[in-house]
Protein backbone atom coordinates (compact mmCIF):
# COMPACT_ATOMS: atom_id res chain seq x y z
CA UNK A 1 -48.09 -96.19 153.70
CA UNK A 2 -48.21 -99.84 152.55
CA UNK A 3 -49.90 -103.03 154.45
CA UNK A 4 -47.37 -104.79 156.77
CA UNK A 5 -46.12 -100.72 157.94
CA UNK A 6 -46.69 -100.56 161.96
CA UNK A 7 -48.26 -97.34 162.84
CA UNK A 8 -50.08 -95.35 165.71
CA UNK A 9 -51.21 -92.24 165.98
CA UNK A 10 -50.48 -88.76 164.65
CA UNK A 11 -51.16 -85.56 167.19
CA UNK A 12 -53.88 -84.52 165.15
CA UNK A 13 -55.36 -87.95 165.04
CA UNK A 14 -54.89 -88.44 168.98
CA UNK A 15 -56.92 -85.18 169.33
CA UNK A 16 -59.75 -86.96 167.48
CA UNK A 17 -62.64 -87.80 169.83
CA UNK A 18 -63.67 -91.86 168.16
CA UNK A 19 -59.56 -92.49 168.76
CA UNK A 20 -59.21 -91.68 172.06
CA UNK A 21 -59.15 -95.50 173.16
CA UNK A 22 -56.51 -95.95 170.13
CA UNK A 23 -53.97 -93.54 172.13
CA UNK A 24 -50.36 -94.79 172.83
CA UNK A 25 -51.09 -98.18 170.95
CA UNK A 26 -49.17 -99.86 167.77
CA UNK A 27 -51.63 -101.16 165.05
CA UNK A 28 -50.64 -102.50 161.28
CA UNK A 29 -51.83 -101.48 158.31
CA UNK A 30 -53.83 -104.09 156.60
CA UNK A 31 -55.46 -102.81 153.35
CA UNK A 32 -54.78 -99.49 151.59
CA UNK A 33 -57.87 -98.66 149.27
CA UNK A 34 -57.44 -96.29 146.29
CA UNK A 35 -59.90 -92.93 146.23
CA UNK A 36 -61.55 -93.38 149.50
CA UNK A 37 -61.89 -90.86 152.09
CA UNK A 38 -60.52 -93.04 154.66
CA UNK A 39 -58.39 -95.36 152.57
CA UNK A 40 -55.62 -96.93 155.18
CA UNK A 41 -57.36 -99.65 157.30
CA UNK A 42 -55.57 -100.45 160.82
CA UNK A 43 -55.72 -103.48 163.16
CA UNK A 44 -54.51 -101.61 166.11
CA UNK A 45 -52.48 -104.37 169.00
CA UNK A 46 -54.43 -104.95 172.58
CA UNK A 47 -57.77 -103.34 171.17
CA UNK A 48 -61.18 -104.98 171.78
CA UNK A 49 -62.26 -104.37 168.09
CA UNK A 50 -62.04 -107.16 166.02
CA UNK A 51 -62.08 -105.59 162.97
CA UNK A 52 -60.14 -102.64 160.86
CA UNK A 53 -61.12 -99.39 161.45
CA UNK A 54 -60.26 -96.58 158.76
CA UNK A 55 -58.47 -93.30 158.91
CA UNK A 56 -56.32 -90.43 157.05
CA UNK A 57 -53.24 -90.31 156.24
CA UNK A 58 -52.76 -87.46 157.95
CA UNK A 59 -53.98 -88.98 161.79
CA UNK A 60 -51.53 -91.76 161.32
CA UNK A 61 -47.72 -92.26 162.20
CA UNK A 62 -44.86 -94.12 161.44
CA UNK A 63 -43.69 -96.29 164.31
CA UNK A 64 -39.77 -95.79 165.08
CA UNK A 65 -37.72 -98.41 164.68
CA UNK A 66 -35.92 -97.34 168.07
């Protein structure tokens, strides 16, 4: 993933109990940090936190251009 990519989340990262509120939304990938445990930071659309929040590759989602 690269910043500017829209993205929501994976099944596995929907299961996740701190993303629950981040279900069924769009966010954008704003930084991508190198050898971090959570290295892709997402402003997720219509949320009430202001700032990035971090995650995995792996609970994250391409958005489909459809």
């Amino acid at each position: 993933m690269k910043v500017g990519d829209l993205v929501k989340l994976s099944a596995q990262g929907a299961r996740l109990v701190h993303c629950q509120s981040f279900r069924d939304k769009i966010g954008i990938v704003v930084e991508v940090r190198s050898k971090q445990l959570y290295p892709i930071i997402v402003q997720w659309f219509d949320a009430c936190v202001s700032t990035g929040l971090s995650y995995q590759r792996l609970n994250l989602k391409f958005v489909s251009r459809t």
